[in-house]
N, C-alpha and C. Protein backbone atom coordinates (compact mmCIF):
# COMPACT_ATOMS: atom_id res chain seq x y z
N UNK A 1 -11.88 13.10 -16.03
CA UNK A 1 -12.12 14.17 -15.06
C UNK A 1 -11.01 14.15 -14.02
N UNK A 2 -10.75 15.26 -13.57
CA UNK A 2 -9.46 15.46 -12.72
C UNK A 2 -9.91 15.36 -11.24
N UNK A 3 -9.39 14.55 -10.13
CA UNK A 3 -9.60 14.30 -8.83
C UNK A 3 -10.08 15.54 -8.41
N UNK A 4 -9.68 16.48 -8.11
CA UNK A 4 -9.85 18.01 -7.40
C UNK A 4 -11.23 18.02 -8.56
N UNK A 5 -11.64 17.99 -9.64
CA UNK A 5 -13.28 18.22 -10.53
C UNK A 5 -14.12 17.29 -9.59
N UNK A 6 -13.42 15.95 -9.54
CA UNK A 6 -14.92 15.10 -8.98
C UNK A 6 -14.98 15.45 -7.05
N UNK A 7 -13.53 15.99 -6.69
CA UNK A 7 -14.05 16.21 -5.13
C UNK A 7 -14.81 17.46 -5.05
N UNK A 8 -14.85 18.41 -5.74
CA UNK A 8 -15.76 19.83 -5.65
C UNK A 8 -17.32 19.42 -6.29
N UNK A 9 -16.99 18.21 -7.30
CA UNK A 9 -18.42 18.00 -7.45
C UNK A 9 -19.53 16.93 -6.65
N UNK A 10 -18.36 16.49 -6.03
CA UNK A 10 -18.99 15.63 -4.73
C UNK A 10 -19.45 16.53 -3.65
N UNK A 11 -18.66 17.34 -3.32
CA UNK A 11 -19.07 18.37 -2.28
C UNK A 11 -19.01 19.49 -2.44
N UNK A 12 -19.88 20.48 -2.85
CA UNK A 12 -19.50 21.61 -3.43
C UNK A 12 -18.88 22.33 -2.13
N UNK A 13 -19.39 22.20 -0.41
CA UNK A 13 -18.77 22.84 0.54
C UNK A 13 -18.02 22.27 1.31
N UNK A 14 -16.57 21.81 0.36
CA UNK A 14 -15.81 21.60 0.37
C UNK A 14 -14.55 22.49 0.42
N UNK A 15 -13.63 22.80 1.14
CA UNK A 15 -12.79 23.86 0.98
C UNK A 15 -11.38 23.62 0.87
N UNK A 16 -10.56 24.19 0.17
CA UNK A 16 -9.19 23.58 -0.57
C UNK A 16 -8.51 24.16 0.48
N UNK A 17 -7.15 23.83 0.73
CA UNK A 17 -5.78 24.38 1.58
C UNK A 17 -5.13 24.16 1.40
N UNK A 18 -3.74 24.96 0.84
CA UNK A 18 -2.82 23.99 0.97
C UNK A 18 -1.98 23.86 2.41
N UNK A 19 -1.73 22.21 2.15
CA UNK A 19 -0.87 22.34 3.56
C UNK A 19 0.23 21.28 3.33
N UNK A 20 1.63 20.96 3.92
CA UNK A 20 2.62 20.14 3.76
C UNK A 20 3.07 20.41 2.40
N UNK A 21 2.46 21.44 1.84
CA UNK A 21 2.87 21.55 0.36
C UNK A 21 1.61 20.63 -0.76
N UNK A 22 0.86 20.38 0.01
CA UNK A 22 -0.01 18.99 -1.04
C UNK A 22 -1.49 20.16 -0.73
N UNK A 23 -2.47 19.75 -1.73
CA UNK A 23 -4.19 20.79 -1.86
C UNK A 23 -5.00 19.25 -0.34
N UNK A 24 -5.39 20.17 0.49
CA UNK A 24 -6.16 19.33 1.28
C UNK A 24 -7.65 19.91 1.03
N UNK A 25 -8.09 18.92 1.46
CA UNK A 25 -9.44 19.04 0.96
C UNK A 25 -10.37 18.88 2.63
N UNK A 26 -11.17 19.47 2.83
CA UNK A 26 -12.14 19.77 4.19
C UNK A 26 -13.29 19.83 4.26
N UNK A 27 -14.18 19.55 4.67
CA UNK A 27 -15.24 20.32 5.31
C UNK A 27 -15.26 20.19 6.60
N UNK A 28 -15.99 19.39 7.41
CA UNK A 28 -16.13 19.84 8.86
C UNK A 28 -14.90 18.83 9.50
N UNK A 29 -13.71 18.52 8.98
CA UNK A 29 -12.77 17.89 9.72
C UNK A 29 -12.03 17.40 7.73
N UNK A 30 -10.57 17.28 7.97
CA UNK A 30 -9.79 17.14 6.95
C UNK A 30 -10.49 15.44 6.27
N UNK A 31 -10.95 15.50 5.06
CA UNK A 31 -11.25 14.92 4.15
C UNK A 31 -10.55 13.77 3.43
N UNK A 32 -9.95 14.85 2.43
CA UNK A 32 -8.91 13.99 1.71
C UNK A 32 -7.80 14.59 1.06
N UNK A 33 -6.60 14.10 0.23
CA UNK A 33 -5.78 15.22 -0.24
C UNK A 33 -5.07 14.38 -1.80
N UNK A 34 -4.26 15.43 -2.43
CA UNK A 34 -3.70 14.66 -3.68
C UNK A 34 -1.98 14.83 -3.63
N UNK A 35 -1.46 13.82 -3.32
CA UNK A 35 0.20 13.36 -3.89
C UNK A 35 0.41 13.02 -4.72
N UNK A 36 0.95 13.96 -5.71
CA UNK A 36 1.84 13.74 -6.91
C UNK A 36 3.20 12.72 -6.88
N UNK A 37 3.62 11.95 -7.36
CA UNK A 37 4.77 11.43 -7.43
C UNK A 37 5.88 12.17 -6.95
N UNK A 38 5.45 13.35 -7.35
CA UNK A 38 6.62 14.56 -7.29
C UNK A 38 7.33 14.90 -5.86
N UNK A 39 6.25 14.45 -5.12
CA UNK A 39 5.91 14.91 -3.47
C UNK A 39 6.44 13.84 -2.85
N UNK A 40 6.07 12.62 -3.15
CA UNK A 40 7.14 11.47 -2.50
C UNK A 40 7.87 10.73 -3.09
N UNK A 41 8.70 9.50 -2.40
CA UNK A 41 9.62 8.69 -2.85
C UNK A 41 8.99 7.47 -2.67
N UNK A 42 7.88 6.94 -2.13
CA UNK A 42 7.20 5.87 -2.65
C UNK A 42 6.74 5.40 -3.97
N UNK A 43 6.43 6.14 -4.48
CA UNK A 43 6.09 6.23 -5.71
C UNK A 43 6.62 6.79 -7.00
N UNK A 44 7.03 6.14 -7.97
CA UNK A 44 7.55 6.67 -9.50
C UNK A 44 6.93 7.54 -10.10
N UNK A 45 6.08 7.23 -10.63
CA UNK A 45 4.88 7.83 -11.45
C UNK A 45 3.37 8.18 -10.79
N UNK A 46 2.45 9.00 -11.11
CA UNK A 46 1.06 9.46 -10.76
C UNK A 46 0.76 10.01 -9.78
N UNK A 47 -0.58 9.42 -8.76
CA UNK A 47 -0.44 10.75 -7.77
C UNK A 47 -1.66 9.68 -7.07
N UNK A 48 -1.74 9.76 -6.03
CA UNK A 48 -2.40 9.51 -4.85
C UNK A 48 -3.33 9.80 -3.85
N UNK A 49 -4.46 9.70 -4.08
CA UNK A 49 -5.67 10.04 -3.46
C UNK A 49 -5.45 9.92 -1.79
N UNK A 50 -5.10 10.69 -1.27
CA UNK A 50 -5.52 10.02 0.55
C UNK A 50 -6.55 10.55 1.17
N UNK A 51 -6.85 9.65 1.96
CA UNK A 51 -8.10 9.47 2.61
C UNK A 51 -8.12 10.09 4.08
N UNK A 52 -7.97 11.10 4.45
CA UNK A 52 -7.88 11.20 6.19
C UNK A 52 -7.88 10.38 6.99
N UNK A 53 -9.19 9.91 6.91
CA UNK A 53 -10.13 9.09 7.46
C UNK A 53 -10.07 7.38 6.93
N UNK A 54 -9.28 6.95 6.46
CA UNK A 54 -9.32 5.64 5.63
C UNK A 54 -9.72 4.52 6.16
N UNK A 55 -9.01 4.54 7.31
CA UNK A 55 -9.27 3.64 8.35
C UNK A 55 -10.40 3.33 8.82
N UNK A 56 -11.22 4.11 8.22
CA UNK A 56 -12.71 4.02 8.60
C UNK A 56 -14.11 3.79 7.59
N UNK A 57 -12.91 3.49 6.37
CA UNK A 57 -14.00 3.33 4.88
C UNK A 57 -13.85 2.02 4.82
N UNK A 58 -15.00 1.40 5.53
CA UNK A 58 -15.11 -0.41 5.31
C UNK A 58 -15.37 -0.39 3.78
N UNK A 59 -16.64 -0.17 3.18
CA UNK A 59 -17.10 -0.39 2.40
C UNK A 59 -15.86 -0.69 0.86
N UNK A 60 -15.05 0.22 1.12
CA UNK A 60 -13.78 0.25 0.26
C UNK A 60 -12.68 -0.32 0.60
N UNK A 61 -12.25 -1.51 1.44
CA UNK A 61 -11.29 -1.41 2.07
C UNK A 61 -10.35 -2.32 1.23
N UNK A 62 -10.72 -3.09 0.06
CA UNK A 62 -10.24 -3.74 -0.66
C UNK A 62 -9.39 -2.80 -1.72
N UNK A 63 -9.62 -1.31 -1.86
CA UNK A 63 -9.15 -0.61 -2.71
C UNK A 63 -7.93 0.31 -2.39
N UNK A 64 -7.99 0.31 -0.70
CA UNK A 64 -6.98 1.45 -0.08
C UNK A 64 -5.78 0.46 0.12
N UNK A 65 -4.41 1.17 -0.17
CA UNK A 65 -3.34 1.06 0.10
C UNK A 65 -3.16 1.30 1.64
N UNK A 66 -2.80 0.84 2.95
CA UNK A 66 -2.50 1.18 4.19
C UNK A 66 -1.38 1.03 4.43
N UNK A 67 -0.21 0.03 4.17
CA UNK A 67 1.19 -0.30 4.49
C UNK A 67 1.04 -0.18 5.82
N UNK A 68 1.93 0.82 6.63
CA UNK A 68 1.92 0.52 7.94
C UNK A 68 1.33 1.52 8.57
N UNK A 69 0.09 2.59 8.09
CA UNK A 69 -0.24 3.40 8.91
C UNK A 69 -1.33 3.46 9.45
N UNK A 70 -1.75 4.06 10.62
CA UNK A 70 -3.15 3.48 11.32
C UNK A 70 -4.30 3.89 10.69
N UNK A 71 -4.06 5.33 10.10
CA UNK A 71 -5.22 6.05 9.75
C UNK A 71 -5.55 6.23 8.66
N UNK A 72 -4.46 7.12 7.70
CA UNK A 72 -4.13 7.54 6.57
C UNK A 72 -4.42 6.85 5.18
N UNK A 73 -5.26 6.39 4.65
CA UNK A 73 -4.96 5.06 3.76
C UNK A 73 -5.37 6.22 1.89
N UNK A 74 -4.11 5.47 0.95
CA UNK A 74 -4.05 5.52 0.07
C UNK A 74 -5.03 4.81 -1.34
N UNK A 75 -5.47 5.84 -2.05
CA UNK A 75 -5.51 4.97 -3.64
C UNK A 75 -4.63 5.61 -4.34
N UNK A 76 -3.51 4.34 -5.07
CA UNK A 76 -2.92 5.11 -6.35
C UNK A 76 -2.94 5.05 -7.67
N UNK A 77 -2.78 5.85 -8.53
CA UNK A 77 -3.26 5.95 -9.61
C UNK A 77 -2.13 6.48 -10.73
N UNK A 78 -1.28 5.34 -11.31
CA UNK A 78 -0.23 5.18 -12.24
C UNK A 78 -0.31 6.18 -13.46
N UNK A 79 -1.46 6.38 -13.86
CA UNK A 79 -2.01 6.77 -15.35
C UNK A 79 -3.46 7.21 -14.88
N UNK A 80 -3.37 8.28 -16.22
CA UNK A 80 -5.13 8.90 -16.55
C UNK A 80 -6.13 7.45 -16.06
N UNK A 81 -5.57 6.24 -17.39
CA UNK A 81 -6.29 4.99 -17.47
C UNK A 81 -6.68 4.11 -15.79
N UNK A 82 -6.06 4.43 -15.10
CA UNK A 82 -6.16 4.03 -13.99
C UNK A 82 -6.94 4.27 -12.84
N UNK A 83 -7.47 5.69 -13.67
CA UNK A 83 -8.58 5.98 -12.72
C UNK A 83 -10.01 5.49 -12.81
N UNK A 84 -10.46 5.14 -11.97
CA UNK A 84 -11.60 4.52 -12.16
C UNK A 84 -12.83 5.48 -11.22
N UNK A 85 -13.28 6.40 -12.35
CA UNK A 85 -14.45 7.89 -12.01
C UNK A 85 -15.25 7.72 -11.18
N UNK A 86 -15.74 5.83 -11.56
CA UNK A 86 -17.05 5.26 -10.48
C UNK A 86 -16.36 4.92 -9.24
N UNK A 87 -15.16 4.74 -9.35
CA UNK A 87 -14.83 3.86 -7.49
C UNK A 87 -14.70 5.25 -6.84
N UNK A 88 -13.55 6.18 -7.20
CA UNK A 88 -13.10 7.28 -6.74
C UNK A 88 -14.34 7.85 -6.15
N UNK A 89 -15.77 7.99 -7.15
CA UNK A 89 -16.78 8.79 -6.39
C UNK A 89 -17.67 8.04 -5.23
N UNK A 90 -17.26 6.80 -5.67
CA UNK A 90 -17.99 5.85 -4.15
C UNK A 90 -17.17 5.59 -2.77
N UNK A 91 -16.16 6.04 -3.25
CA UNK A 91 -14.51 6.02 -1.81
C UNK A 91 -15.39 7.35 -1.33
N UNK A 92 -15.00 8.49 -2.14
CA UNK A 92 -15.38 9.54 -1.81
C UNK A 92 -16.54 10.39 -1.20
N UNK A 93 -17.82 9.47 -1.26
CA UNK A 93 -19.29 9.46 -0.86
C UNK A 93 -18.78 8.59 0.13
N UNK A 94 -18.07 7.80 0.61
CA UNK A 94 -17.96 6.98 1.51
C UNK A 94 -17.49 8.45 2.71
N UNK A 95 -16.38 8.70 2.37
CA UNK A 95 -15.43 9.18 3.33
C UNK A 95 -16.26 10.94 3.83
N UNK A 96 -17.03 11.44 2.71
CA UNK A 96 -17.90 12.31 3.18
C UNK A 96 -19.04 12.03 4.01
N UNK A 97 -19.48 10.30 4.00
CA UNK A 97 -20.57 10.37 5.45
C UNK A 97 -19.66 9.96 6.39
N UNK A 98 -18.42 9.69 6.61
CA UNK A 98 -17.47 9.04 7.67
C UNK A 98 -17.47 10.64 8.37
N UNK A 99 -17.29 11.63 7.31
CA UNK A 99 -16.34 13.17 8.13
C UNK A 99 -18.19 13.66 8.84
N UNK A 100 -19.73 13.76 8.02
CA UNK A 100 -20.53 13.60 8.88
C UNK A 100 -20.94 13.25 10.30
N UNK A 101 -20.25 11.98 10.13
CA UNK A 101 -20.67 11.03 11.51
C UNK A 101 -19.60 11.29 12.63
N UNK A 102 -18.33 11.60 12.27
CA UNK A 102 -17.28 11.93 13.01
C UNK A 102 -17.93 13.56 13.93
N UNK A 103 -18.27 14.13 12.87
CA UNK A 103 -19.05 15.64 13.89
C UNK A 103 -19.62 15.50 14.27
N UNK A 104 -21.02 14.57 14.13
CA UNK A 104 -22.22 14.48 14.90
C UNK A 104 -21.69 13.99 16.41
N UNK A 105 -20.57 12.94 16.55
CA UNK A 105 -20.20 12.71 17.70
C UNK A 105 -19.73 13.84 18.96
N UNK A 106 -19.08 14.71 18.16
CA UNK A 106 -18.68 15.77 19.27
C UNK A 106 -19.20 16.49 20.11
């Protein structure tokens, strides 16, 4: 299943954009988005799940790439084989009650 299949089926009111050139993904505050290899120079091959909010997905924190940024945190994914359907949808159920709790505050 293709990242953009399991984020619309995680959230159906979810809404696409593009922005920086990359599909961002939203609902009540920016979500998550997909980098192709194509898009940066970190990476050779595949494409890259980011997290808006990363910095704030304990539950996953063993899985996100951060390097040096405060917020932003990465999963990447070399190959089809590399994706793993069950983590991606538990990052992703993660980071949809993070963008919840972030509104309720305002």
């Amino acid at each position: 299943m293709l990242l953009r299949d399991i984020i619309f089926d995680l959230a159906p009111n979810v809404r696409e954009k593009i922005s920086y050139r990359l599909p961002f993904f939203y609902r009540r505050r920016w979500l998550c988005f997909i980098m192709p290899a194509s898009h940066t120079k970190t990476i050779d091959q595949g494409v890259k799940l980011g997290l808006c909010n990363g910095n704030l997905l304990k539950a996953h924190e063993a899985y996100l790439e951060k390097a040096d940024r405060k917020q932003v945190y990465y999963i990447h994914f070399e190959t089809l084989q590399d994706m793993d359907e069950g983590l991606i949808k538990s990052v992703l159920i993660e980071a949809i009650e993070v963008d919840d709790s972030l509104s309720l505050r305002k």
